[in-house]
N, C-alpha and C. Protein backbone atom coordinates (compact mmCIF):
# COMPACT_ATOMS: atom_id res chain seq x y z
N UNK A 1 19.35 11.98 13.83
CA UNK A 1 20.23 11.38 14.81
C UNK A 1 21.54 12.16 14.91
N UNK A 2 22.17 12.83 13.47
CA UNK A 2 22.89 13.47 14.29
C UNK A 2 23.06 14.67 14.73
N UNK A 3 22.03 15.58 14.61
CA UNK A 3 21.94 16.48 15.37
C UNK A 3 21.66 16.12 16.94
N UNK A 4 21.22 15.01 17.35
CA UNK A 4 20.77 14.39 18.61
C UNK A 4 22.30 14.25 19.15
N UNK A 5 23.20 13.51 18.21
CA UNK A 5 24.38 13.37 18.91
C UNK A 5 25.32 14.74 18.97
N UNK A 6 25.03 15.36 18.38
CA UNK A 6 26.05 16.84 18.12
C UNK A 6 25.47 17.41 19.61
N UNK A 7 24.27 17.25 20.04
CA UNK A 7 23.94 17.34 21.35
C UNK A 7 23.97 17.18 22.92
N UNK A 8 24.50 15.92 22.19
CA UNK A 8 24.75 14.81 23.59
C UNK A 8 25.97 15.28 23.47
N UNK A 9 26.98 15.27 22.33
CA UNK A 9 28.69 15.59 22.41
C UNK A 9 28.66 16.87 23.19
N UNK A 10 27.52 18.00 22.89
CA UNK A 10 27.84 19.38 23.75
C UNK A 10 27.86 19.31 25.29
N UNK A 11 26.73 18.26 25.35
CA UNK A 11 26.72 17.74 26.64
C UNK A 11 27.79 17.45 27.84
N UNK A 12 28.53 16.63 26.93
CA UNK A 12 29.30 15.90 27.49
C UNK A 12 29.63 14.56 27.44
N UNK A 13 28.87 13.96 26.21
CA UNK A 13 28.58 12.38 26.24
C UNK A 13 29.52 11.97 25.67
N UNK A 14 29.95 10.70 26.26
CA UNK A 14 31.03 9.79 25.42
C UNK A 14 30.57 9.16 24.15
N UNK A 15 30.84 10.14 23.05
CA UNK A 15 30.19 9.70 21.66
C UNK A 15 31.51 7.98 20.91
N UNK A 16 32.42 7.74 22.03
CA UNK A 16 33.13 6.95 21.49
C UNK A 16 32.95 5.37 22.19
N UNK A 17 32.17 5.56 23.25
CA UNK A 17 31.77 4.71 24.01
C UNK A 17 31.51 3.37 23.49
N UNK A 18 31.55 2.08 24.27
CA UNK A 18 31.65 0.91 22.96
C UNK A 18 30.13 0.81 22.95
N UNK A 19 29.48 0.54 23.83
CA UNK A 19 28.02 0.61 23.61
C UNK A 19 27.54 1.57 22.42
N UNK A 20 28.02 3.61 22.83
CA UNK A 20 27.14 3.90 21.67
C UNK A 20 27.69 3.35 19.89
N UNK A 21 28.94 2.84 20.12
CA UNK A 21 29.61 2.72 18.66
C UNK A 21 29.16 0.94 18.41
N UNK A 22 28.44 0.48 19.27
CA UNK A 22 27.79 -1.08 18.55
C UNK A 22 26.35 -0.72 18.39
N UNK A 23 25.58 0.27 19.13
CA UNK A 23 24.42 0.31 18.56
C UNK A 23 24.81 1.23 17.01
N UNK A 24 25.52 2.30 16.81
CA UNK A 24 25.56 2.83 15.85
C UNK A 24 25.71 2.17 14.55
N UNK A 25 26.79 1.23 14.78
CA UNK A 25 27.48 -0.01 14.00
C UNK A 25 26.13 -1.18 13.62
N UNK A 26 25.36 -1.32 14.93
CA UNK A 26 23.95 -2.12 14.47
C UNK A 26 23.14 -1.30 13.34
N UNK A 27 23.12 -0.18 13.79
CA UNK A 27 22.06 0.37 12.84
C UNK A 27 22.57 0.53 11.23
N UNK A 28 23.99 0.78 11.10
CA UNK A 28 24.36 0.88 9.66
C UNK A 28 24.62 -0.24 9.32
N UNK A 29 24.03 -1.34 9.90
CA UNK A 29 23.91 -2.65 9.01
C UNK A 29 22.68 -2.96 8.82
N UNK A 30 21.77 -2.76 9.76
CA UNK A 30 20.14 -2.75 9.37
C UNK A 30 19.88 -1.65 7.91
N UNK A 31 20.75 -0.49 8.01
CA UNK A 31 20.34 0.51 6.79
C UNK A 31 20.47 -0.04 5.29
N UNK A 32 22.06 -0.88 5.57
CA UNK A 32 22.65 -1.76 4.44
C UNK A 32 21.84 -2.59 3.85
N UNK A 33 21.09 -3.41 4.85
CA UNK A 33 19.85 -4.24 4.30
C UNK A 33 18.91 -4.19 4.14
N UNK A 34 18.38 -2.67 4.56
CA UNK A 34 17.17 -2.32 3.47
C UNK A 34 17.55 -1.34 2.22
N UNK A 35 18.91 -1.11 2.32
CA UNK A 35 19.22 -0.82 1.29
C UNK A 35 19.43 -1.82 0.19
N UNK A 36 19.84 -2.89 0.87
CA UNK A 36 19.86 -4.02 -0.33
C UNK A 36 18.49 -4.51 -0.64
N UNK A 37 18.01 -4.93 0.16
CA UNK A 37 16.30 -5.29 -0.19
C UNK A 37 15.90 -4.57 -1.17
N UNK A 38 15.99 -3.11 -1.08
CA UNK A 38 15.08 -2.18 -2.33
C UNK A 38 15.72 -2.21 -3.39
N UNK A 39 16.74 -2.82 -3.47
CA UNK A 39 18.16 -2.74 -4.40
C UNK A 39 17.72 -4.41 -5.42
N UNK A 40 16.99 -4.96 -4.62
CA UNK A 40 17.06 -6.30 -4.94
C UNK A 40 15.28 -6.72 -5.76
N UNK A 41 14.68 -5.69 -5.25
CA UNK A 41 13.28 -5.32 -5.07
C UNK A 41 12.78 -3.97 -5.27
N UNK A 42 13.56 -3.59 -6.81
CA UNK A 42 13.33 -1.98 -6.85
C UNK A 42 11.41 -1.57 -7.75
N UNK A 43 10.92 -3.03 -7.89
CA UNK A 43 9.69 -2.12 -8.20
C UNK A 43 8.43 -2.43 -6.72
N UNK A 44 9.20 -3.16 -5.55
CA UNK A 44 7.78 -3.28 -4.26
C UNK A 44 7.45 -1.98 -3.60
N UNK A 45 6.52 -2.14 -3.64
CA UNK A 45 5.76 -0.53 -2.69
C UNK A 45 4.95 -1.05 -1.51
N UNK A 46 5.21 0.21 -1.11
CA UNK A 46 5.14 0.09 0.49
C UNK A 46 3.87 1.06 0.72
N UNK A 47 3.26 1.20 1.92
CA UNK A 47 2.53 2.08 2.35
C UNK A 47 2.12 1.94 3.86
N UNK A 48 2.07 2.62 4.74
CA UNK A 48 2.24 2.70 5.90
C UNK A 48 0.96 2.75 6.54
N UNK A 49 -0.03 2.67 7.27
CA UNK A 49 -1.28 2.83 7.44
C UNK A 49 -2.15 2.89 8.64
N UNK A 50 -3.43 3.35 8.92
CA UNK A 50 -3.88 2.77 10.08
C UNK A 50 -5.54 2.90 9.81
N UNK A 51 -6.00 1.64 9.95
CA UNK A 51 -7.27 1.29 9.84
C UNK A 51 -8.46 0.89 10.98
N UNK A 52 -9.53 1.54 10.65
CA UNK A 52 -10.62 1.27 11.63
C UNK A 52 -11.51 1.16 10.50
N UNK A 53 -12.82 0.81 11.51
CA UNK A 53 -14.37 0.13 10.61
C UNK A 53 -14.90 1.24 9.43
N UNK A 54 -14.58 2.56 9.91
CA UNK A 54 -15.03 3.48 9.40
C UNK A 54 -14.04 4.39 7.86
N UNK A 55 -13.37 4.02 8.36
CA UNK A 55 -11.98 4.05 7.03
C UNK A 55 -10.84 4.27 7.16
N UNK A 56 -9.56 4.80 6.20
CA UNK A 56 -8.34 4.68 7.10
C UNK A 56 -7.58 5.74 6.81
N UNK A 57 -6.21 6.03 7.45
CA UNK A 57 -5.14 6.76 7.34
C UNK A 57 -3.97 6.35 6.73
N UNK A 58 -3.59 6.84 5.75
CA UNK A 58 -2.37 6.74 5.12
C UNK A 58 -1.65 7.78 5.39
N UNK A 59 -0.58 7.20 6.32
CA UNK A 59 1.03 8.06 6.36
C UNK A 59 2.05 8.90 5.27
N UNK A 60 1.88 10.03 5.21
CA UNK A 60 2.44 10.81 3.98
C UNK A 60 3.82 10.73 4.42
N UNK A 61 4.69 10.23 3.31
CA UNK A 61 6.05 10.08 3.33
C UNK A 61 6.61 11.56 3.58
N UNK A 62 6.25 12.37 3.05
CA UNK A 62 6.86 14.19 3.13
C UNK A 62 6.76 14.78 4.40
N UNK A 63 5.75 13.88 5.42
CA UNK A 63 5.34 14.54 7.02
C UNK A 63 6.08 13.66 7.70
N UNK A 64 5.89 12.48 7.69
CA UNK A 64 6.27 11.50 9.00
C UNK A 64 7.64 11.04 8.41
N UNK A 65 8.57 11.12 9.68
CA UNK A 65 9.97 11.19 9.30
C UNK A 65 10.58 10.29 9.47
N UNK A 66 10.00 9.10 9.94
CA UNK A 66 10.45 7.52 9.63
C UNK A 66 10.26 7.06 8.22
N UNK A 67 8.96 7.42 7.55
CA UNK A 67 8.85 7.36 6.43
C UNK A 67 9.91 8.00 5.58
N UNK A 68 10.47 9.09 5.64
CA UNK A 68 10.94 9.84 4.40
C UNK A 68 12.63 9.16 4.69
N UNK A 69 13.01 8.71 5.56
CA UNK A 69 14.18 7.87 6.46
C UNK A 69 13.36 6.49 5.47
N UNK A 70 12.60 5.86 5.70
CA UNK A 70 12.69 4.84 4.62
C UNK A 70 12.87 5.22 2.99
N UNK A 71 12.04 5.78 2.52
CA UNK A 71 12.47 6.40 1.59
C UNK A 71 13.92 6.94 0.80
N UNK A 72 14.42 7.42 1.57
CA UNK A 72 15.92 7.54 1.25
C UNK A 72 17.13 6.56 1.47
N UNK A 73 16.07 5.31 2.01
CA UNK A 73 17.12 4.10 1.68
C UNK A 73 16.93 3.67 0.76
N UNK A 74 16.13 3.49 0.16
CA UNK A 74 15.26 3.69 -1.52
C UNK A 74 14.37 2.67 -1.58
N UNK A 75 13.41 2.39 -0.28
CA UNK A 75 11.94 1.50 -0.52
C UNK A 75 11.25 2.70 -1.34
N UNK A 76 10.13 2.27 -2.04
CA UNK A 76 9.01 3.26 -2.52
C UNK A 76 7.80 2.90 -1.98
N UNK A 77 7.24 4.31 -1.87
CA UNK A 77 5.90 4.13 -0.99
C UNK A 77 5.00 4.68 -2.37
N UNK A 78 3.63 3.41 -2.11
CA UNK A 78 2.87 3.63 -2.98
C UNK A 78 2.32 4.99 -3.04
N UNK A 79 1.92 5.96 -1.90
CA UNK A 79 1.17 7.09 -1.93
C UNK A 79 2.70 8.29 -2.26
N UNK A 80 3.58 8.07 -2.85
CA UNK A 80 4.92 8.93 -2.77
C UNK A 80 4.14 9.87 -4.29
N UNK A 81 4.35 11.13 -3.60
CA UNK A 81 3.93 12.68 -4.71
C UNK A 81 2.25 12.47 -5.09
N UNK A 82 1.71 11.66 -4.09
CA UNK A 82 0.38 11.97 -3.92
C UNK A 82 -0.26 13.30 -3.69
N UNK A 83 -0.79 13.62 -4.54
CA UNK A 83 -1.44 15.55 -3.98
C UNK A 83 -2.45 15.65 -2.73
N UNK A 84 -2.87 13.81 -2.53
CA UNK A 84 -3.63 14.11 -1.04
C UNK A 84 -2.65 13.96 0.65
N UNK A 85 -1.38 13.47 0.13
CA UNK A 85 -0.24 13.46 0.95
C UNK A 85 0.25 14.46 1.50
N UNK A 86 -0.35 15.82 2.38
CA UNK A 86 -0.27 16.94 2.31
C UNK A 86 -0.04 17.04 4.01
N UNK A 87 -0.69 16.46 4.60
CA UNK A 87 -0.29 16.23 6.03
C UNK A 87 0.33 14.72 6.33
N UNK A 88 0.33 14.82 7.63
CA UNK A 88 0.91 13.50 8.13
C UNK A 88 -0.30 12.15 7.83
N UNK A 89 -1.35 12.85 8.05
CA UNK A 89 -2.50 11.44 7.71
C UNK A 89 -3.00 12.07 6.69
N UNK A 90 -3.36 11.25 5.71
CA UNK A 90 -4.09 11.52 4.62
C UNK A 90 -5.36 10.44 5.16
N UNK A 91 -6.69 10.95 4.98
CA UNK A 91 -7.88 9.81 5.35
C UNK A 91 -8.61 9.23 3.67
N UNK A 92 -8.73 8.48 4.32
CA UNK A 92 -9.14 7.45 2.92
C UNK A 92 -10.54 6.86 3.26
N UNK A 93 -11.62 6.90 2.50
CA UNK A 93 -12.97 6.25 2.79
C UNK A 93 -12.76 4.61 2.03
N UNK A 94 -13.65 3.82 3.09
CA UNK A 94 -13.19 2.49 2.53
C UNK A 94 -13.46 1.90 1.36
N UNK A 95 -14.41 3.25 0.46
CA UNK A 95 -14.32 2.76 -1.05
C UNK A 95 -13.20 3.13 -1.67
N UNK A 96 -12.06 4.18 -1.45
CA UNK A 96 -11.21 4.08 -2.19
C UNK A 96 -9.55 3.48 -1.34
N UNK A 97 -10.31 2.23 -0.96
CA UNK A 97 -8.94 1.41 -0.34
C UNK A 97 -8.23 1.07 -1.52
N UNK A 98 -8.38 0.93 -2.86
CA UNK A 98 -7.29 0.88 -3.49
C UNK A 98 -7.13 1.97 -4.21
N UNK A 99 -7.03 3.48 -3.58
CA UNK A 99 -6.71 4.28 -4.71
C UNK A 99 -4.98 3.95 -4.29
N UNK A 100 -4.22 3.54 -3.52
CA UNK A 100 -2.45 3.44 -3.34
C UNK A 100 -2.96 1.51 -3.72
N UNK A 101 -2.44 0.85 -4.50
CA UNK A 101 -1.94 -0.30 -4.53
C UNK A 101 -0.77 -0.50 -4.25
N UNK A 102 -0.45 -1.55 -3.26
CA UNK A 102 0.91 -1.68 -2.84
C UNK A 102 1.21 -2.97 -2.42
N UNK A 103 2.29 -3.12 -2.36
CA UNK A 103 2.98 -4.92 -2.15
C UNK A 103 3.00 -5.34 -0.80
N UNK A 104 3.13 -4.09 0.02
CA UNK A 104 3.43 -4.76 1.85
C UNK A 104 2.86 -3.60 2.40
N UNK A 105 1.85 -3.24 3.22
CA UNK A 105 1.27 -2.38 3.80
C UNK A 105 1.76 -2.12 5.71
N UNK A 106 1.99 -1.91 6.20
CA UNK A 106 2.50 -1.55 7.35
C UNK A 106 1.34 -1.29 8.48
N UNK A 107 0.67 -1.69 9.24
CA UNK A 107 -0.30 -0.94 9.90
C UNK A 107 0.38 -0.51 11.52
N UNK A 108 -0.01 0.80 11.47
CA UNK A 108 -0.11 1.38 12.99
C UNK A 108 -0.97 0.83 13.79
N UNK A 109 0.21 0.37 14.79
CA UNK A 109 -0.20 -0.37 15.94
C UNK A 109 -1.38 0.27 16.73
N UNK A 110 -1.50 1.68 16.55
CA UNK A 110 -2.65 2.53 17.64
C UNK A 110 -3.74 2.30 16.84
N UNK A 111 -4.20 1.36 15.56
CA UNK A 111 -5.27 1.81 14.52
C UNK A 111 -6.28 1.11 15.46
N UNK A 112 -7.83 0.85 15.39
CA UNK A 112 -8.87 -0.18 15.69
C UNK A 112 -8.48 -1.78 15.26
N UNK A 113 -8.11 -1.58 13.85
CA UNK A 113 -7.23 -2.80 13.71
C UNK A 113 -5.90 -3.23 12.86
N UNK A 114 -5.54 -4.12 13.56
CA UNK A 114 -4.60 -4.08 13.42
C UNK A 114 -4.01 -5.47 13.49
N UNK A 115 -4.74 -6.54 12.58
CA UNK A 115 -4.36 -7.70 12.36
C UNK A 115 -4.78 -8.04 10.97
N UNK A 116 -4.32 -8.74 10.37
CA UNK A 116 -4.85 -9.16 8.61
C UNK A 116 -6.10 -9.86 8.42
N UNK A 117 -6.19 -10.42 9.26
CA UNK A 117 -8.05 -11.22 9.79
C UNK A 117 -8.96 -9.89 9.61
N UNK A 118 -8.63 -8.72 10.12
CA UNK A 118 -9.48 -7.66 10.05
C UNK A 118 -9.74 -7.34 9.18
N UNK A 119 -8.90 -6.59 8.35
CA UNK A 119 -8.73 -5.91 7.16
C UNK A 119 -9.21 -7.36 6.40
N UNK A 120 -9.04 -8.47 5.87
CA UNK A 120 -9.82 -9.14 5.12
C UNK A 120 -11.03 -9.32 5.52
N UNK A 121 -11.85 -9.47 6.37
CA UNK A 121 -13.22 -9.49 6.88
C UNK A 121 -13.61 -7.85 6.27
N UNK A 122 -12.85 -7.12 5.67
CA UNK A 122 -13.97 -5.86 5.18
C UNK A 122 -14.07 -5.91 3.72
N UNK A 123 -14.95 -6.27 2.92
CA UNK A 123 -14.90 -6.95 1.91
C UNK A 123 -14.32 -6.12 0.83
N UNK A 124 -14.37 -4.73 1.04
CA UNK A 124 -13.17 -3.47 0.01
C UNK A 124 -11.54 -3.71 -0.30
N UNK A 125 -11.45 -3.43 1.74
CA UNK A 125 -10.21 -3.40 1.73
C UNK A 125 -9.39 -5.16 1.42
N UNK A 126 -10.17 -6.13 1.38
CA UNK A 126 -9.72 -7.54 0.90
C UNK A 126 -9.27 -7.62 -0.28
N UNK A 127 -9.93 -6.52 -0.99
CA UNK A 127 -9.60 -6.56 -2.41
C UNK A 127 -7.95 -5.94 -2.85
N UNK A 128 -7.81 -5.78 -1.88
CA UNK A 128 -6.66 -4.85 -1.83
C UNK A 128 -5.26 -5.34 -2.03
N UNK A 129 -4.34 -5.79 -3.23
CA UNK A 129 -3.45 -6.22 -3.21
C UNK A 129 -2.33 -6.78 -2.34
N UNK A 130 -2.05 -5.87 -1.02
CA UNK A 130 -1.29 -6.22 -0.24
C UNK A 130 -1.97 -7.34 0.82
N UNK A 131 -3.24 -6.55 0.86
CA UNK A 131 -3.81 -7.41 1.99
C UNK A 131 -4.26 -8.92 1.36
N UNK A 132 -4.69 -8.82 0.40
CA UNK A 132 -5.26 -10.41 -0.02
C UNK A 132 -3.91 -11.14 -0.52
N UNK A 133 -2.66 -10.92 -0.41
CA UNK A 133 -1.56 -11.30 -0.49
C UNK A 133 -0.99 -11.85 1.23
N UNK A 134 -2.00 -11.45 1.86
CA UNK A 134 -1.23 -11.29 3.15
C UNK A 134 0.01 -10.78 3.42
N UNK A 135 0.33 -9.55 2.83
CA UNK A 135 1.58 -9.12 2.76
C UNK A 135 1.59 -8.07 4.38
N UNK A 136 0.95 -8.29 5.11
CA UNK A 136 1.00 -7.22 6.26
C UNK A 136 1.73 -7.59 7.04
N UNK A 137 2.06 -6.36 7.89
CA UNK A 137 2.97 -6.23 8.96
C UNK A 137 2.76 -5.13 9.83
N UNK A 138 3.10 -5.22 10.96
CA UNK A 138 2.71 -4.31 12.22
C UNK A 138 3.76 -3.19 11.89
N UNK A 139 3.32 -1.89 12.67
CA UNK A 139 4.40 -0.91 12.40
C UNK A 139 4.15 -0.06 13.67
N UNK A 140 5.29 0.50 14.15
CA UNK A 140 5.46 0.64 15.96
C UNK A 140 5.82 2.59 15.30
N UNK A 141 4.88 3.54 15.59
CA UNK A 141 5.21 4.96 14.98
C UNK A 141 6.40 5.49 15.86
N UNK A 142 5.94 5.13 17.01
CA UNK A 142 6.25 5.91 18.75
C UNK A 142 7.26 5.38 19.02
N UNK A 143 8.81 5.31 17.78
CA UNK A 143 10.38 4.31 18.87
C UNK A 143 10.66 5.58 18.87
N UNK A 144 11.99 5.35 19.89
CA UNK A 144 12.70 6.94 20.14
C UNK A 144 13.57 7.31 19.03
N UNK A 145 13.56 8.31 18.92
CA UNK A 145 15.16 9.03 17.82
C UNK A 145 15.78 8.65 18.33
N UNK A 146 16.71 7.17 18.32
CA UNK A 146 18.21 7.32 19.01
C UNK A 146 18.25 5.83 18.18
N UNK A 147 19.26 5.67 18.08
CA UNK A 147 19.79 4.40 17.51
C UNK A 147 19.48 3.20 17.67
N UNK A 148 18.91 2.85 18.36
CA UNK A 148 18.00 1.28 18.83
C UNK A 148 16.71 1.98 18.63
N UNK A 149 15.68 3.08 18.56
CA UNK A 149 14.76 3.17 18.32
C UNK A 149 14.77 2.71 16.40
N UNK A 150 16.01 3.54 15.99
CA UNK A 150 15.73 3.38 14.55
C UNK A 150 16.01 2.03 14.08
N UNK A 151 17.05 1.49 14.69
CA UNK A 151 17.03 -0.09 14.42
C UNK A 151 15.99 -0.97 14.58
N UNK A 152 15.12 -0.92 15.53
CA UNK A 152 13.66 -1.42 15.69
C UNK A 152 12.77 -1.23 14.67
N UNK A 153 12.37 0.14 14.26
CA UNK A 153 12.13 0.68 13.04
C UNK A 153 12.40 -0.22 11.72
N UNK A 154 13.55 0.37 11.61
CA UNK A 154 14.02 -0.64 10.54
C UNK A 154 13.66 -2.38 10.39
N UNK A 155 14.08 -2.77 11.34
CA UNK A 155 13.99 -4.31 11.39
C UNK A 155 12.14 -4.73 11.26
N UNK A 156 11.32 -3.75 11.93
CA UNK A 156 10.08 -4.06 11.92
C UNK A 156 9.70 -4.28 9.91
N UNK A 157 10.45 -3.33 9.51
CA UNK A 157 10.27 -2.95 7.69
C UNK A 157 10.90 -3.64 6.89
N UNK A 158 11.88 -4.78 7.23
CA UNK A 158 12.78 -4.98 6.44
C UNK A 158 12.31 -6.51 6.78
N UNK A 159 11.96 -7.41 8.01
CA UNK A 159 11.30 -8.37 8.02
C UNK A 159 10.33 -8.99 6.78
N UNK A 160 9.32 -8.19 6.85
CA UNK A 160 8.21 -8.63 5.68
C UNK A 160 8.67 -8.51 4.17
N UNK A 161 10.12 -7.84 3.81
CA UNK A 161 10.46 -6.79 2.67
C UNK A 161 11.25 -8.38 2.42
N UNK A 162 12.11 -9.21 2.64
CA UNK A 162 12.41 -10.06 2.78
C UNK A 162 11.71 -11.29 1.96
N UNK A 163 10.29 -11.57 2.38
CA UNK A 163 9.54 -12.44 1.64
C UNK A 163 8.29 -11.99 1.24
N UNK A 164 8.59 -10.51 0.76
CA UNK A 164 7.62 -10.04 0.05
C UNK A 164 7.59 -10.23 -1.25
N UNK A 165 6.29 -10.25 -2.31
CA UNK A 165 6.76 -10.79 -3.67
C UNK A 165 5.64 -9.35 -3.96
N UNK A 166 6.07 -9.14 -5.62
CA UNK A 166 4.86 -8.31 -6.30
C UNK A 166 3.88 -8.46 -6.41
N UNK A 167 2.95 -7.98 -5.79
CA UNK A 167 0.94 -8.08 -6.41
C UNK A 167 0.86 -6.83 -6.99
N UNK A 168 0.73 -6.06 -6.43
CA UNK A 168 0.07 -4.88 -7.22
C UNK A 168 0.28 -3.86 -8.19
């Protein structure tokens, strides 16, 4: 973001504007509270995901840059210094749905599915700490880089982080 704004300033943009300085001001209070959440909740893990019938994708924190932006507010992601974390999707066959155990799982909205009814109807992935906790939550990949994209972001992650408890 701020190379985005060092951009817009070359531009010409009113970087003092009250609009852009209340979304900015929104977002470093959404950061505050997932900074406190992980602060409050420093052993829950996270993992980001997207699932179909055939098996799934796990989001490598080191590629996808919402992830490594959560990360450095200090959530932990279960697949974090995974050696299969090497691209942006790592694929997972649905026998090893629990090689990441994790407390709140995130699913990408573009997956086949993408409701907790699903993922428990597959009798592997049920077994799966987050999910037989019902600890899920939707996760939106596609907001914009700009300050209400990341606040959306955020708020989508920090919702479930809230009344999430430890399983796994």
């Amino acid at each position: 973001l701020t190379r985005i704004e060092s951009l817009a300033a070359a531009l010409g943009a009113d970087l003092d504007s009250p609009e852009l300085i209340e979304q900015r001001e929104t977002l470093h209070a959404t950061e505050d509270a997932v900074r406190a959440i992980a602060a409050e909740k420093p052993d829950l893990t996270v993992l980001f995901a997207s699932f179909n019938p055939d098996g799934f994708w796990v989001a490598s924190p080191d590629f996808v840059g919402d992830l490594g932006y959560a990360r450095e507010l200090g959530l932990t992601l279960a697949n974090e210094g995974s050696p299969g974390a090497t691209t942006y999707w790592e694929e997972i066959s649905p026998e090893q749905a629990l090689i990441y155990p994790a407390d709140v799982i995130y699913l990408d909205m573009y997956g086949a599915w993408t409701t907790l009814e699903q993922l428990q109807g597959h009798a592997t992935l049920a077994a799966h700490p987050a999910i037989a906790a019902g600890q899920v939550a939707p996760w939106n990949r596609d907001l914009p880089l700009s300050y209400i994209g990341q606040n959306e972001f955020l708020g989508q992650i920090l919702e479930p982080l809230q009344t999430a408890e430890k399983v796994s």
